[in-house]
PDB file of N, CA and C in Angstrom:
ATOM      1  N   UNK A   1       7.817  -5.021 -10.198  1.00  0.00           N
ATOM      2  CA  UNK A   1       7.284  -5.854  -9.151  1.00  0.00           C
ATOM      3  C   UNK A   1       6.832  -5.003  -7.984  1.00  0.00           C
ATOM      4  N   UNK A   2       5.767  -5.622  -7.323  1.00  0.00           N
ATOM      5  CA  UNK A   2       5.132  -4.849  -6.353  1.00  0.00           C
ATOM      6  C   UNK A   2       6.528  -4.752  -5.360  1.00  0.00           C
ATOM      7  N   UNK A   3       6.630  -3.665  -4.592  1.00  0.00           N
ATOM      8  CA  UNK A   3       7.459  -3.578  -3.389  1.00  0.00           C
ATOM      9  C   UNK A   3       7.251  -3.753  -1.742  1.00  0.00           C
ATOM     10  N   UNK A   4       5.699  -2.597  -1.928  1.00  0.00           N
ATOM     11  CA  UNK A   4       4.919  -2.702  -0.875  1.00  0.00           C
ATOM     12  C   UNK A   4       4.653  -1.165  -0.813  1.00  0.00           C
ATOM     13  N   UNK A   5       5.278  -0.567  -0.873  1.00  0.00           N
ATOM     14  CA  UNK A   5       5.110   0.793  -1.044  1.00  0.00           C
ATOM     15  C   UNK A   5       3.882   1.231  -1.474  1.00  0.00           C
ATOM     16  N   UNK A   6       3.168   2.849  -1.368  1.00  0.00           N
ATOM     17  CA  UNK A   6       2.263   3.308  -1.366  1.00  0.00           C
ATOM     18  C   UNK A   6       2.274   3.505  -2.906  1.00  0.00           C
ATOM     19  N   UNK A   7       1.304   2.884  -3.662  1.00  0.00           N
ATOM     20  CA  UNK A   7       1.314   3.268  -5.089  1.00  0.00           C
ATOM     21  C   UNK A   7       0.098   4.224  -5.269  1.00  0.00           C
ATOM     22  N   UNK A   8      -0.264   5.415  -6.057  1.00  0.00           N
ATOM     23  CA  UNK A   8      -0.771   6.310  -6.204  1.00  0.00           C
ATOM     24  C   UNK A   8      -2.051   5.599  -7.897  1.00  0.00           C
ATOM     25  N   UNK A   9      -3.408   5.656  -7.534  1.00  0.00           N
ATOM     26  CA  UNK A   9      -3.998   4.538  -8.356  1.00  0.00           C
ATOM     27  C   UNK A   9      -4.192   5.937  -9.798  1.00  0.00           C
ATOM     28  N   UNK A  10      -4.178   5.117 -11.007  1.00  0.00           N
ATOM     29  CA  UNK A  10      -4.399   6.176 -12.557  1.00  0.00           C
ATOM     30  C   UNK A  10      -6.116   5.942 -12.369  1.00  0.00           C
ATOM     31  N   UNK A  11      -6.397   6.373 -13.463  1.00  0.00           N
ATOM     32  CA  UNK A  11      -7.863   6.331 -14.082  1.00  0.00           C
ATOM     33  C   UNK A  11      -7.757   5.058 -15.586  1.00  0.00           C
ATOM     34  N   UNK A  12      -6.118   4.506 -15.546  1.00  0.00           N
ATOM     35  CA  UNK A  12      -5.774   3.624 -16.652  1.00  0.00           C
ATOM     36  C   UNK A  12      -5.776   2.233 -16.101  1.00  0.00           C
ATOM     37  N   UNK A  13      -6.326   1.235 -17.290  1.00  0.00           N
ATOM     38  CA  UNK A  13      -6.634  -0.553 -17.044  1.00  0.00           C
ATOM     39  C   UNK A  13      -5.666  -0.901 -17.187  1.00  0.00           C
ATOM     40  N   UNK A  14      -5.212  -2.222 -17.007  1.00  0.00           N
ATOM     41  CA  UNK A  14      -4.655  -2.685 -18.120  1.00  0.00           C
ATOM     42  C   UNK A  14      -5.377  -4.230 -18.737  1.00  0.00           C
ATOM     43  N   UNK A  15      -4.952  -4.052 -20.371  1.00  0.00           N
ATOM     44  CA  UNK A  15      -5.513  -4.524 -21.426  1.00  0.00           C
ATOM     45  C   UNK A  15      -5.314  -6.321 -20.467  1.00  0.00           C
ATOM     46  N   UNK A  16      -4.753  -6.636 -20.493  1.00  0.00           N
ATOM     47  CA  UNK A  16      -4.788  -7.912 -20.080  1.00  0.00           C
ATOM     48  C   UNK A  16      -5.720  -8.544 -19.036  1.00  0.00           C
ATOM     49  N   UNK A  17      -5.618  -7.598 -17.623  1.00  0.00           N
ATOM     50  CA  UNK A  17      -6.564  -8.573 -16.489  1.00  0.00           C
ATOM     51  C   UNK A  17      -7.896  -7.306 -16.288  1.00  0.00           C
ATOM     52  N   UNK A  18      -7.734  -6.367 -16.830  1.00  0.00           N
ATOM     53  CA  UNK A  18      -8.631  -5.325 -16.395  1.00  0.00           C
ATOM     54  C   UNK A  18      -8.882  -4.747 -15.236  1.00  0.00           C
ATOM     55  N   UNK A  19      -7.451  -4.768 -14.574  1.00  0.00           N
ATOM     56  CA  UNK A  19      -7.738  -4.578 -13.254  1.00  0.00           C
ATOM     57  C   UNK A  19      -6.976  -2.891 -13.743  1.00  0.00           C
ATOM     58  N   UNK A  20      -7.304  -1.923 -12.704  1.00  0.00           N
ATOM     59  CA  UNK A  20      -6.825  -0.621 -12.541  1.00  0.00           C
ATOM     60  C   UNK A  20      -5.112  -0.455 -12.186  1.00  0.00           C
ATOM     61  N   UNK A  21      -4.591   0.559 -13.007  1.00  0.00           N
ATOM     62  CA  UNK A  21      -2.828   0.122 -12.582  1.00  0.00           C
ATOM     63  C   UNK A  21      -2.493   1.212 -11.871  1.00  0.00           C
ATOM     64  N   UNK A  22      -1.461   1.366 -11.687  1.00  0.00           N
ATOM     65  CA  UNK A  22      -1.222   2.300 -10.630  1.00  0.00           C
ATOM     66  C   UNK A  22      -0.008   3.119 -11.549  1.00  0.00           C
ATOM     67  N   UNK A  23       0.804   4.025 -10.653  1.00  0.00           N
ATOM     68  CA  UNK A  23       1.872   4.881 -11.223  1.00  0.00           C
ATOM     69  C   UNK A  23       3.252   3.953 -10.263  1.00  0.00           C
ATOM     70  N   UNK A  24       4.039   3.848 -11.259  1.00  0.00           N
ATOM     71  CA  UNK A  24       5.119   3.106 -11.092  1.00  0.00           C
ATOM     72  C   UNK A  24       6.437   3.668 -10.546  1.00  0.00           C
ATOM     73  N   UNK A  25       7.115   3.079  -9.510  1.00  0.00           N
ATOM     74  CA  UNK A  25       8.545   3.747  -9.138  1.00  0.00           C
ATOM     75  C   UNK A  25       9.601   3.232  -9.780  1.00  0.00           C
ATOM     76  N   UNK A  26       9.624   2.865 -10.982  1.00  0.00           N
ATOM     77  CA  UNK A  26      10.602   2.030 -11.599  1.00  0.00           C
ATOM     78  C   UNK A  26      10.522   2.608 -12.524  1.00  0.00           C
ATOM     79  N   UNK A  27      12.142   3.629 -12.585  1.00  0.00           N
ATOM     80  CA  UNK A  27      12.469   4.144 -14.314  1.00  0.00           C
ATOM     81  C   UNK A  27      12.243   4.047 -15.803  1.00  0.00           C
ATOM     82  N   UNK A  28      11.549   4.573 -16.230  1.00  0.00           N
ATOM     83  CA  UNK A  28      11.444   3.733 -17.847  1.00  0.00           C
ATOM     84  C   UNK A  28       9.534   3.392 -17.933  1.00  0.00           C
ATOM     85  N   UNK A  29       8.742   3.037 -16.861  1.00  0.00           N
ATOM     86  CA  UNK A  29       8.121   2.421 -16.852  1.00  0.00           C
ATOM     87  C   UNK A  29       6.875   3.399 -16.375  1.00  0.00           C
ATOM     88  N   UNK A  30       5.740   4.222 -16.671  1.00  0.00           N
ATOM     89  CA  UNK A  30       5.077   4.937 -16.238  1.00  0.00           C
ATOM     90  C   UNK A  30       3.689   4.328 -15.060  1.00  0.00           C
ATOM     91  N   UNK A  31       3.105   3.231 -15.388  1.00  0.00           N
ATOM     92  CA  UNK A  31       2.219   2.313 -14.626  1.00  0.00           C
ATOM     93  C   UNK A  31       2.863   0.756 -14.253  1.00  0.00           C
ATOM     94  N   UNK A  32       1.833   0.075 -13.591  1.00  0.00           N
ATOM     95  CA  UNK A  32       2.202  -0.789 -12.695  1.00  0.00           C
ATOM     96  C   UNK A  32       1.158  -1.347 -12.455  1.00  0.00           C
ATOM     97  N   UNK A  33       0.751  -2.821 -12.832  1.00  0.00           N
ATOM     98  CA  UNK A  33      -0.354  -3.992 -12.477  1.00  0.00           C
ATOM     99  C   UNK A  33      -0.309  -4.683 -11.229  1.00  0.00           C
ATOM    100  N   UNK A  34      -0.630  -4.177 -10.428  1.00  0.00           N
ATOM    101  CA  UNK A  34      -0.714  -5.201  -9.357  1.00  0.00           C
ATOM    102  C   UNK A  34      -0.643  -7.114  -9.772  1.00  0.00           C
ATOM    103  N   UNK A  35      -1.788  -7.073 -10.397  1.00  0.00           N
ATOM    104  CA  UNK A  35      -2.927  -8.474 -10.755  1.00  0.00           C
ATOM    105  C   UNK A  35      -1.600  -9.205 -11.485  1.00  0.00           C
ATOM    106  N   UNK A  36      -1.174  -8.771 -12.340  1.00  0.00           N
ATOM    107  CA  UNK A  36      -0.184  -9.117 -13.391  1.00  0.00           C
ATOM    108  C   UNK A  36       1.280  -9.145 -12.771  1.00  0.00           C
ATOM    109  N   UNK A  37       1.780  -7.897 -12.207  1.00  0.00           N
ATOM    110  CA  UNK A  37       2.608  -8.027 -11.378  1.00  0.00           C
ATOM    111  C   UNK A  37       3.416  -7.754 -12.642  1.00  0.00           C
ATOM    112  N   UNK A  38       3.540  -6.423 -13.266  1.00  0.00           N
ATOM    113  CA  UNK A  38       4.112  -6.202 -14.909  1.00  0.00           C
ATOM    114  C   UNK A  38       4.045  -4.720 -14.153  1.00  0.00           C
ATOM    115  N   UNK A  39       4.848  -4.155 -15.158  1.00  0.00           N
ATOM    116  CA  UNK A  39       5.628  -2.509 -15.120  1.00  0.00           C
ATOM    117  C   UNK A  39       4.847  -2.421 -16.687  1.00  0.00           C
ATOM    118  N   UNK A  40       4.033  -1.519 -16.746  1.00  0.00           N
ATOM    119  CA  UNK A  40       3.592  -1.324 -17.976  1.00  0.00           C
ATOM    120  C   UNK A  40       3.960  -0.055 -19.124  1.00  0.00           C
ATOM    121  N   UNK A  41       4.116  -0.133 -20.242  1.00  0.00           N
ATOM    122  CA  UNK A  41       4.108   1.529 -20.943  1.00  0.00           C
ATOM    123  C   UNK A  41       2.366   1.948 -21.232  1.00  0.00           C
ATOM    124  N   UNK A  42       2.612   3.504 -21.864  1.00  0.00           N
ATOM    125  CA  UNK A  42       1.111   3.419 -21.837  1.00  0.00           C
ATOM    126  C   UNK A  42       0.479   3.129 -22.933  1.00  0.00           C
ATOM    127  N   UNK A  43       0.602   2.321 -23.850  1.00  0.00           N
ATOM    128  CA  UNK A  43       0.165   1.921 -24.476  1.00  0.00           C
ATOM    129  C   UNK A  43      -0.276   0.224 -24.376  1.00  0.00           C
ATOM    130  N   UNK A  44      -0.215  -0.257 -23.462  1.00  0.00           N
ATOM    131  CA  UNK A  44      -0.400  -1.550 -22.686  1.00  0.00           C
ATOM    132  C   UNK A  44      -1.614  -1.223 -21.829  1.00  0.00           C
ATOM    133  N   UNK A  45      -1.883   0.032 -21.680  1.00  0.00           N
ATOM    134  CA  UNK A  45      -3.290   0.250 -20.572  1.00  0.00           C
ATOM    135  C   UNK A  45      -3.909   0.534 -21.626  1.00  0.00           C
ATOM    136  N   UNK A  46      -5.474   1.179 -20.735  1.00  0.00           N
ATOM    137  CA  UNK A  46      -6.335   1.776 -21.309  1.00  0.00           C
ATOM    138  C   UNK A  46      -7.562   2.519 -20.537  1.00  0.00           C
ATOM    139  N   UNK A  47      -7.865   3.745 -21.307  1.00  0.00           N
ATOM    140  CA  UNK A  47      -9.155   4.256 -20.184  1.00  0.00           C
ATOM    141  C   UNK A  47     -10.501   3.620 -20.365  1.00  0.00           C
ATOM    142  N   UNK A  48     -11.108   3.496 -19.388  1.00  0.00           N
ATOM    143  CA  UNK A  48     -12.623   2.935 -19.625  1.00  0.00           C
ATOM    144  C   UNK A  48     -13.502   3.197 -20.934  1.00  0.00           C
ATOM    145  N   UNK A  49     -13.599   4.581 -21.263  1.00  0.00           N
ATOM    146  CA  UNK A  49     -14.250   5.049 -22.245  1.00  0.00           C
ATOM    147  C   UNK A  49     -13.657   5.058 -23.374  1.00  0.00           C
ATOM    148  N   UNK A  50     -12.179   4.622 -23.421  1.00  0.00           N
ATOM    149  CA  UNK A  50     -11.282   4.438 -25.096  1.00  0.00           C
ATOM    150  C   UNK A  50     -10.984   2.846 -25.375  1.00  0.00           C
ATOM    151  N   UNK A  51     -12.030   2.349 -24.114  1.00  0.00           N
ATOM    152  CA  UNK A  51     -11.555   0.460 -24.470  1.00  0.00           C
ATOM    153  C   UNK A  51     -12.170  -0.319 -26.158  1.00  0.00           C
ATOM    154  N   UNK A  52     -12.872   0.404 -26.422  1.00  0.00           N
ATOM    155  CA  UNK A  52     -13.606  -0.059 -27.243  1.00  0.00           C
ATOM    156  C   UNK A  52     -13.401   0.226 -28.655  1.00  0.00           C
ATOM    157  N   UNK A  53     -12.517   1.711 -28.597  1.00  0.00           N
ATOM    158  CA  UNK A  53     -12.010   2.412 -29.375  1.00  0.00           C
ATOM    159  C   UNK A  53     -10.858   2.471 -29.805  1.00  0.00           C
ATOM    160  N   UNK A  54      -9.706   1.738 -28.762  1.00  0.00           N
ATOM    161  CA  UNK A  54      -8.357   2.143 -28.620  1.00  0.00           C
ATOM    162  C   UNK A  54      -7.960   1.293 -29.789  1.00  0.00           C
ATOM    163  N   UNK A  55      -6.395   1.517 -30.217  1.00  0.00           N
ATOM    164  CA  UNK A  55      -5.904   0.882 -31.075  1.00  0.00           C
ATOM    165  C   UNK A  55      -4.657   0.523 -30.540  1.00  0.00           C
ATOM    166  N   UNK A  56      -4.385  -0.800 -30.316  1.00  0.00           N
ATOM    167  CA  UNK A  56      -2.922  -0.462 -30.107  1.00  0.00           C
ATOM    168  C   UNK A  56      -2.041  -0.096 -31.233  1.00  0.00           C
ATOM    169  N   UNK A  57      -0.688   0.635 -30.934  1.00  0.00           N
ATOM    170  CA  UNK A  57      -0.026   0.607 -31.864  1.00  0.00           C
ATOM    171  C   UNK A  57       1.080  -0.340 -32.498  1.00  0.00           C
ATOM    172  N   UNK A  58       1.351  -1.439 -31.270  1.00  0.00           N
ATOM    173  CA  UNK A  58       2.073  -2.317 -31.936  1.00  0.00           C
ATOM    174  C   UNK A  58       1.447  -3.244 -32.473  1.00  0.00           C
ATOM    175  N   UNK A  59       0.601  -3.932 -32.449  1.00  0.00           N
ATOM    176  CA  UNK A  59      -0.572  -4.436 -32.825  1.00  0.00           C
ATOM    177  C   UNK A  59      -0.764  -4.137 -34.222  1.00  0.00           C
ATOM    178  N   UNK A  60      -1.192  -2.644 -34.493  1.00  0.00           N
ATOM    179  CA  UNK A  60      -1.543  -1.939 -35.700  1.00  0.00           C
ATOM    180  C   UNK A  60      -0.412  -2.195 -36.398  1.00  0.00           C
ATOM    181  N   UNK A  61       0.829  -2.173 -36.136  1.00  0.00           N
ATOM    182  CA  UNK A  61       1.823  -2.055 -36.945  1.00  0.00           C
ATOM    183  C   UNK A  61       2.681  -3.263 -37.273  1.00  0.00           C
ATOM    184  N   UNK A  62       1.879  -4.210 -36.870  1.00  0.00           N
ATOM    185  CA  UNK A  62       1.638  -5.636 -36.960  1.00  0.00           C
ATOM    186  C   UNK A  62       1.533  -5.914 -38.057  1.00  0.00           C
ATOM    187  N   UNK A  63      -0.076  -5.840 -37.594  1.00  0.00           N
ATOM    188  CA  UNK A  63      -0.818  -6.244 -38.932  1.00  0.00           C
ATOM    189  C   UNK A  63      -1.038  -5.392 -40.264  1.00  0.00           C
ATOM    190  N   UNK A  64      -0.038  -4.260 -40.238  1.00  0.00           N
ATOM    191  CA  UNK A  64       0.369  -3.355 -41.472  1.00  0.00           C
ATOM    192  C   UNK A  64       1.487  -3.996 -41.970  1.00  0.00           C
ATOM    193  N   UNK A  65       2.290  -4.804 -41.191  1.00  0.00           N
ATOM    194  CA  UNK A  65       3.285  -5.367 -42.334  1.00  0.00           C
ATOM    195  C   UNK A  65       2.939  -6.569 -43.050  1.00  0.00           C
ATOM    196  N   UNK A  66       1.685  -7.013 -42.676  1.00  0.00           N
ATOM    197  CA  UNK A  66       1.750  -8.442 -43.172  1.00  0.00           C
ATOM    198  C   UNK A  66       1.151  -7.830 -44.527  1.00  0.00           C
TER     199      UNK A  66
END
């Protein structure tokens, strides 16, 4: 959750609102959605130029068990 504190902005989205996330002060958790208001891993973001490309991996490993 936002605190108020100075968050430092990535070059990473996230997949859900597409808004830009930031770097997170909360253990465990490397980014941070404002929009969403979510602690993200990095596989929940994405860079501009790998949106189109990216795979998630839980996703992938989804639809490998079915």
């Amino acid at each position: 959750m936002y605190t108020g504190k100075f968050r430092i902005p990535t070059k990473r989205f996230c997949f859900r609102c597409d808004s830009r996330v930031y770097h997170s002060d909360v253990k465990g958790y490397p980014y941070v959605c404002h929009e969403c208001d979510e602690n993200m891993y990095k596989f929940e973001t994405y860079k501009k130029k790998n949106k189109d490309t990216y795979v998630n991996p839980i996703a992938e490993a989804i639809q490998n068990k079915r």
